[in-house]
C-alpha atoms as a PDB file:
ATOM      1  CA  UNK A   1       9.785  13.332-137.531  1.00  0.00           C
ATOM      2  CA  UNK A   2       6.895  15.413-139.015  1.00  0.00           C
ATOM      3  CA  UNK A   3       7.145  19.201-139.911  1.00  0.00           C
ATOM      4  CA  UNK A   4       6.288  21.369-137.666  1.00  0.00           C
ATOM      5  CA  UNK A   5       3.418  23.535-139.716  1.00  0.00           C
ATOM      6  CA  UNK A   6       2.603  27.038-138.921  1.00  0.00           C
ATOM      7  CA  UNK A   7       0.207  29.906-140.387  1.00  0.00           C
ATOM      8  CA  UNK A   8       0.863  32.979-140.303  1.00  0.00           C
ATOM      9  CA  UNK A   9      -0.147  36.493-141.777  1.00  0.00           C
ATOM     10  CA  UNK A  10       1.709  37.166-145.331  1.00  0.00           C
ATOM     11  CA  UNK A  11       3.743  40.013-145.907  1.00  0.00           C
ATOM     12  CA  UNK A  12       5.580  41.368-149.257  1.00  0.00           C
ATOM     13  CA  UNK A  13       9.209  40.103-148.238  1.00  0.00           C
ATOM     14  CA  UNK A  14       6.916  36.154-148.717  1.00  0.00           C
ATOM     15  CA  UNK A  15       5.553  37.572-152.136  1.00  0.00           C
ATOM     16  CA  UNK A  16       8.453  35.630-154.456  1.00  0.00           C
ATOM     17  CA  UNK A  17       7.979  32.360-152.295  1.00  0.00           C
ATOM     18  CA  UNK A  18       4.125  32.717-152.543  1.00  0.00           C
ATOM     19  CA  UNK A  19       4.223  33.588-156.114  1.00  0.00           C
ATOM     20  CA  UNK A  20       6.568  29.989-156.232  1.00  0.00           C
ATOM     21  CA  UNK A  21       4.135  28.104-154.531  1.00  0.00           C
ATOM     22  CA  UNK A  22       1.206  28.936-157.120  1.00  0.00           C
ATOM     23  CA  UNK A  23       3.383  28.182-159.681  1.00  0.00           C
ATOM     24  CA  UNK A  24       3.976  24.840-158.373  1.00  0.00           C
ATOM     25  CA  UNK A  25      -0.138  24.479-157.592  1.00  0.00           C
ATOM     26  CA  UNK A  26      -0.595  25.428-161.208  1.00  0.00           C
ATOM     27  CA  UNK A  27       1.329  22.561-162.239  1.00  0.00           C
ATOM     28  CA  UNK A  28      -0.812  20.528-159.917  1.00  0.00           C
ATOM     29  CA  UNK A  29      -3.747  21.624-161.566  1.00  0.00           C
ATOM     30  CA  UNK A  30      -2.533  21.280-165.171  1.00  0.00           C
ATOM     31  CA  UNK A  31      -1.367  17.798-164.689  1.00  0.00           C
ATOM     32  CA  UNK A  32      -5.150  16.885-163.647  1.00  0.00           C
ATOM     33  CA  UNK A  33      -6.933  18.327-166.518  1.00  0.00           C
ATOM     34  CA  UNK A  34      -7.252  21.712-164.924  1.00  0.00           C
ATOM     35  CA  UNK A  35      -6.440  23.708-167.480  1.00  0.00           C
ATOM     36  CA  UNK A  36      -8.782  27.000-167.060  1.00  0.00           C
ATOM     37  CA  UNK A  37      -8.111  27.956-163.961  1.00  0.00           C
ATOM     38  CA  UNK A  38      -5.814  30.151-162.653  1.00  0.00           C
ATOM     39  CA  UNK A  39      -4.369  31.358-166.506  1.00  0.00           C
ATOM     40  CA  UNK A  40      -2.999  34.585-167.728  1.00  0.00           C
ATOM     41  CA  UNK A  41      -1.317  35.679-164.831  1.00  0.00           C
ATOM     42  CA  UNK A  42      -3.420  35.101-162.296  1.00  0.00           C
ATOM     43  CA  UNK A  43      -3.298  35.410-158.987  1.00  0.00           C
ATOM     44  CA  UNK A  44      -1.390  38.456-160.337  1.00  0.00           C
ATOM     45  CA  UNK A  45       1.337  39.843-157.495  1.00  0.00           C
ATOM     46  CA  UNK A  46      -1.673  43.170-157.340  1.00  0.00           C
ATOM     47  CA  UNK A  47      -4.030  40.342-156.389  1.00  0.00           C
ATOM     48  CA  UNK A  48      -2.009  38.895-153.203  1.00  0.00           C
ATOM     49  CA  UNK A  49      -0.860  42.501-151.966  1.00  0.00           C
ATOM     50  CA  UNK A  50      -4.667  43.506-151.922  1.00  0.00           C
ATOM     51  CA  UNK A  51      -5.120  40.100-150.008  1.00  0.00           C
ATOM     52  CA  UNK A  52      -2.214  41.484-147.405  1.00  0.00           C
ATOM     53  CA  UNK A  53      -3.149  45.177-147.693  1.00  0.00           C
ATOM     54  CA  UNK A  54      -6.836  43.597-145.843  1.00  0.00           C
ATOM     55  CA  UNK A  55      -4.892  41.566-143.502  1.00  0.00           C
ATOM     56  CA  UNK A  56      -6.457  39.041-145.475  1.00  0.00           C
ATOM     57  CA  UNK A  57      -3.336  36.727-147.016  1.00  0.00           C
ATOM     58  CA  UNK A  58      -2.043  33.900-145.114  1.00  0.00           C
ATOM     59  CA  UNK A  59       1.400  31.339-145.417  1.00  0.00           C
ATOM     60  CA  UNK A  60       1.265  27.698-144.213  1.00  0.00           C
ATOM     61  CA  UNK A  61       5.103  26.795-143.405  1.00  0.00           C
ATOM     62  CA  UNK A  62       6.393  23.472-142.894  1.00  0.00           C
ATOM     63  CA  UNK A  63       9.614  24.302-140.168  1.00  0.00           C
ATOM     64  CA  UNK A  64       9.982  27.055-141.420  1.00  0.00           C
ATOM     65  CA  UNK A  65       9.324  27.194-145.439  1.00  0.00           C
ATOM     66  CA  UNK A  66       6.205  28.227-147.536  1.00  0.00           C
ATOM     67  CA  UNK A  67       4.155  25.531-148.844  1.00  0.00           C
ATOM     68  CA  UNK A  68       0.990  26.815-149.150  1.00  0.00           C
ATOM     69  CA  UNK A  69      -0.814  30.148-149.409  1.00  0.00           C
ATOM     70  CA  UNK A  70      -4.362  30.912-148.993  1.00  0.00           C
ATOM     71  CA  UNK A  71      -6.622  34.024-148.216  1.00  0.00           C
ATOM     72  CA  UNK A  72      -9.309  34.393-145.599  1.00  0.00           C
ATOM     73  CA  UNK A  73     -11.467  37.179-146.216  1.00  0.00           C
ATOM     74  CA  UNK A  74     -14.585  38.501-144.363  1.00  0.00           C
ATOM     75  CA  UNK A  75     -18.192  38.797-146.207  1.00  0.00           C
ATOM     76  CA  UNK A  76     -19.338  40.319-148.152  1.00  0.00           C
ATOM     77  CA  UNK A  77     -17.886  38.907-151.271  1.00  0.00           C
ATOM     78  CA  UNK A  78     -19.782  40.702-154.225  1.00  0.00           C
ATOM     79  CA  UNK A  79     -19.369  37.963-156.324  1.00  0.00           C
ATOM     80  CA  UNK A  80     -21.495  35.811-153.830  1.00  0.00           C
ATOM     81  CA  UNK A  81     -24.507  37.959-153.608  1.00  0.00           C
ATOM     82  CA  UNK A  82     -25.992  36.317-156.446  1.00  0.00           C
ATOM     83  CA  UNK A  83     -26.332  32.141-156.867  1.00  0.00           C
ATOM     84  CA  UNK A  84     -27.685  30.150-159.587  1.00  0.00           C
ATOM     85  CA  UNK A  85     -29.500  26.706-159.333  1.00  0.00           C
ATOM     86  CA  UNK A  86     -29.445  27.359-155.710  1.00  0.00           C
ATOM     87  CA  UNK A  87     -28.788  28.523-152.330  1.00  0.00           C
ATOM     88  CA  UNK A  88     -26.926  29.311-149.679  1.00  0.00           C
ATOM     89  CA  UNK A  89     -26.987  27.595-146.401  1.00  0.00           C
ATOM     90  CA  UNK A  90     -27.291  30.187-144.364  1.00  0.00           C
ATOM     91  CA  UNK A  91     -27.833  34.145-145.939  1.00  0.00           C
ATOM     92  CA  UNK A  92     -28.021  35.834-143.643  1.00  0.00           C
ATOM     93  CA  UNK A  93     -25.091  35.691-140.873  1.00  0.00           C
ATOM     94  CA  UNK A  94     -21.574  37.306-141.747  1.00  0.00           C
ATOM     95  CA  UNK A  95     -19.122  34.983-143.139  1.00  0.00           C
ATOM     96  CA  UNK A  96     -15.556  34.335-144.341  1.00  0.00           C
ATOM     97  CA  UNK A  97     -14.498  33.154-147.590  1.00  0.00           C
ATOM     98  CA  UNK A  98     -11.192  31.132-148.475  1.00  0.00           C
ATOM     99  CA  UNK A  99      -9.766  32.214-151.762  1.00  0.00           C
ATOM    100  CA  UNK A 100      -6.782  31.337-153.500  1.00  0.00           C
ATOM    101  CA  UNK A 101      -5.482  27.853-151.733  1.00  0.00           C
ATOM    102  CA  UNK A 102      -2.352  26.638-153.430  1.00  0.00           C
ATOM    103  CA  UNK A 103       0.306  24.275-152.337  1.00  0.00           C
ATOM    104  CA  UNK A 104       3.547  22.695-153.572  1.00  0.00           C
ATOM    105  CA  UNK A 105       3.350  18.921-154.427  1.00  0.00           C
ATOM    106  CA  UNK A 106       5.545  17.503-151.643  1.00  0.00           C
ATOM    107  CA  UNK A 107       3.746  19.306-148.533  1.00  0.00           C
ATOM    108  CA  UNK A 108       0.859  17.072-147.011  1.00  0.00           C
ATOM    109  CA  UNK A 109      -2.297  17.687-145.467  1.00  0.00           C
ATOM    110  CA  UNK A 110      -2.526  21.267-146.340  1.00  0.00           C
ATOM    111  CA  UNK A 111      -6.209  21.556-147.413  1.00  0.00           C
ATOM    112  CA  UNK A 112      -7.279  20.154-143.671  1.00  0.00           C
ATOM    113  CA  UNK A 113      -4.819  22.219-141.684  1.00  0.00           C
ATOM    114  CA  UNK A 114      -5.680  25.330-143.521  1.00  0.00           C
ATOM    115  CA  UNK A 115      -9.529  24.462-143.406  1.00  0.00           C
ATOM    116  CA  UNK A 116      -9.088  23.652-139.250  1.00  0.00           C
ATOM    117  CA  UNK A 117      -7.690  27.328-138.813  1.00  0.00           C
ATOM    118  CA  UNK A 118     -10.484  28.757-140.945  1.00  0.00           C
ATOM    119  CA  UNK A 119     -13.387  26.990-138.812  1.00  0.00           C
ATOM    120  CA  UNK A 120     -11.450  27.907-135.411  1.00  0.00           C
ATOM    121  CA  UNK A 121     -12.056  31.264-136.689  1.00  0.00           C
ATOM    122  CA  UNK A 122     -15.851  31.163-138.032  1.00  0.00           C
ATOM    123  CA  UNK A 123     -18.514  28.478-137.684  1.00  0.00           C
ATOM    124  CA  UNK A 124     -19.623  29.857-141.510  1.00  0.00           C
ATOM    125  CA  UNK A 125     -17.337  29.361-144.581  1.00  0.00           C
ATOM    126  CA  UNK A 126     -17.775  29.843-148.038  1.00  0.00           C
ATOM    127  CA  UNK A 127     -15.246  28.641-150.800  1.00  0.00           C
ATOM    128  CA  UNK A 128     -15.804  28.103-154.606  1.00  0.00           C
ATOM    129  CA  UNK A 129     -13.940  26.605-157.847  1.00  0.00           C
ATOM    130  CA  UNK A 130     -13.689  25.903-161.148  1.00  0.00           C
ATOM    131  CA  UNK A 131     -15.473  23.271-162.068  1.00  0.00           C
ATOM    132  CA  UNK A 132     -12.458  21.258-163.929  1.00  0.00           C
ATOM    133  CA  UNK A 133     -10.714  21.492-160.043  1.00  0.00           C
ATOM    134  CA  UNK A 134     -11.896  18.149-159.355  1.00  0.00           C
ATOM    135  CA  UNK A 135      -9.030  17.453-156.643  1.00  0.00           C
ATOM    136  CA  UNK A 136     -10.590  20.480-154.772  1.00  0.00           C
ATOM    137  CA  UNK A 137     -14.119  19.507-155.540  1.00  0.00           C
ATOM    138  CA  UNK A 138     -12.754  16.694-153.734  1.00  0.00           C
ATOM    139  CA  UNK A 139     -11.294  18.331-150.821  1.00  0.00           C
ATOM    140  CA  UNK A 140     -14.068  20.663-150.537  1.00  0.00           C
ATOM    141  CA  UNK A 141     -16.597  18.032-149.919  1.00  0.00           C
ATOM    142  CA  UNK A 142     -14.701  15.418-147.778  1.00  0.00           C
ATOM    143  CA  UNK A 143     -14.033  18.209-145.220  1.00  0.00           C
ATOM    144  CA  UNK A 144     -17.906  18.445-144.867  1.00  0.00           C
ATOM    145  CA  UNK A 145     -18.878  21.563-147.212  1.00  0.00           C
ATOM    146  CA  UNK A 146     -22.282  21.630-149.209  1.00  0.00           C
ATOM    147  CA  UNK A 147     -22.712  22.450-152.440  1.00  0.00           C
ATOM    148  CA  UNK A 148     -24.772  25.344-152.966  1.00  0.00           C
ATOM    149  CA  UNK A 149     -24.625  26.646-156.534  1.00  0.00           C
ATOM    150  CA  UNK A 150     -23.114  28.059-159.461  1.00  0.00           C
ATOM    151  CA  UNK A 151     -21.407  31.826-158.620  1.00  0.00           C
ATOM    152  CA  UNK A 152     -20.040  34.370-161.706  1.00  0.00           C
ATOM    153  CA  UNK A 153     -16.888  36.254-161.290  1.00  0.00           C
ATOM    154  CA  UNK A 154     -16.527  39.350-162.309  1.00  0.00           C
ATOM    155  CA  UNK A 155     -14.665  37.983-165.702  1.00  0.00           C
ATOM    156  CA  UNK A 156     -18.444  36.226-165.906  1.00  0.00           C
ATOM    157  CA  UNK A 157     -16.249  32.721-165.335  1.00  0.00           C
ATOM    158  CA  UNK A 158     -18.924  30.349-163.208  1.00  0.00           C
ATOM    159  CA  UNK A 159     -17.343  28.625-159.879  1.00  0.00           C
ATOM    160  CA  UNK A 160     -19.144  25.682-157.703  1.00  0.00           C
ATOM    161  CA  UNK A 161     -19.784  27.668-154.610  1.00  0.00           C
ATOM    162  CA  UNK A 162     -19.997  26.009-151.527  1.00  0.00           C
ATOM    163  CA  UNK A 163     -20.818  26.683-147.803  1.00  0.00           C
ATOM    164  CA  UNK A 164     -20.233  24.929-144.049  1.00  0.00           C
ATOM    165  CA  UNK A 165     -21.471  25.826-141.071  1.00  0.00           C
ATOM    166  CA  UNK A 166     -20.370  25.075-137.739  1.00  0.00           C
ATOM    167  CA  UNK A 167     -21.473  25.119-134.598  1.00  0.00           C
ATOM    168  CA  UNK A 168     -19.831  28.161-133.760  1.00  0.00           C
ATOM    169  CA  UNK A 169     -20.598  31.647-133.769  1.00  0.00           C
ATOM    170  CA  UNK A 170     -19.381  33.779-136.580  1.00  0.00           C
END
């Protein structure tokens, strides 16, 4: 029988199962020659309660236990105002951007199921990585995104940024 999968809004009692389940997506990205991404700390526990302070943080369960965290944040994003060797799809309608997906190893299908609540939500997504994250380069482009350009943190670190757009309004 499969697991029954559910997301819903993240709250601080899920903050030592969520800060579990990036630990165990770090180790997915070290073992695939990921090794820049997601160091010193980060996402720091001040980084997800911002992402729950804006309503913003989200848990994928499987019957009933985290295996995956993600955030869905409205536009702007500051960090997106300015692309390089590039453009966006679409610059001018609002948007939502998916930060911070991370799974454990054993849950299946979590990329697509969080990316199918995302688009029931807004026809225009934007979502970027490091550049040695080639199993979410991966992801990112088999669901359908385009790749847009190069976007700088605030650190100055560069992320492939990518957009989809849908059909629906935003």
């Amino acid at each position: 029988m499969d697991a029954r999968r559910e997301i819903r809004a993240a709250r601080e009692a899920d903050l030592p199962a969520i800060l579990r389940v990036l630990e165990a997506a770090k180790g997915i990205m070290r073992a695939s020659g990921n090794l820049h991404q997601w160091v010193d700390g980060y996402p720091t526990p001040e980084v997800l309660r911002e992402d729950f302070r804006l309503g913003a943080g989200f848990v994928v369960e499987d019957d009933g236990a985290p295996v995956a965290y993600f955030a869905f944040r409205p536009s702007p994003e500051p960090t997106y105002s300015y692309i390089e060797g590039g453009a966006w799809l679409d610059d001018t309608r609002p948007y939502h951007v998916i930060h911070r997906i991370g799974s454990i190893p054993d849950a299946h299908g979590v990329f697509v199921s969080i990316l199918d609540w995302c688009s029931a939500r807004d026809g225009n997504l934007r979502i970027d990585t490091h550049r040695d994250n080639r199993i979410m380069q991966h992801c990112i482009a088999r669901y359908g995104f385009t790749y847009c350009g190069i976007i700088y943190l605030e650190s100055g670190d560069e992320r492939l940024a990518y957009q989809k757009l849908t059909e629906k309004d935003s």
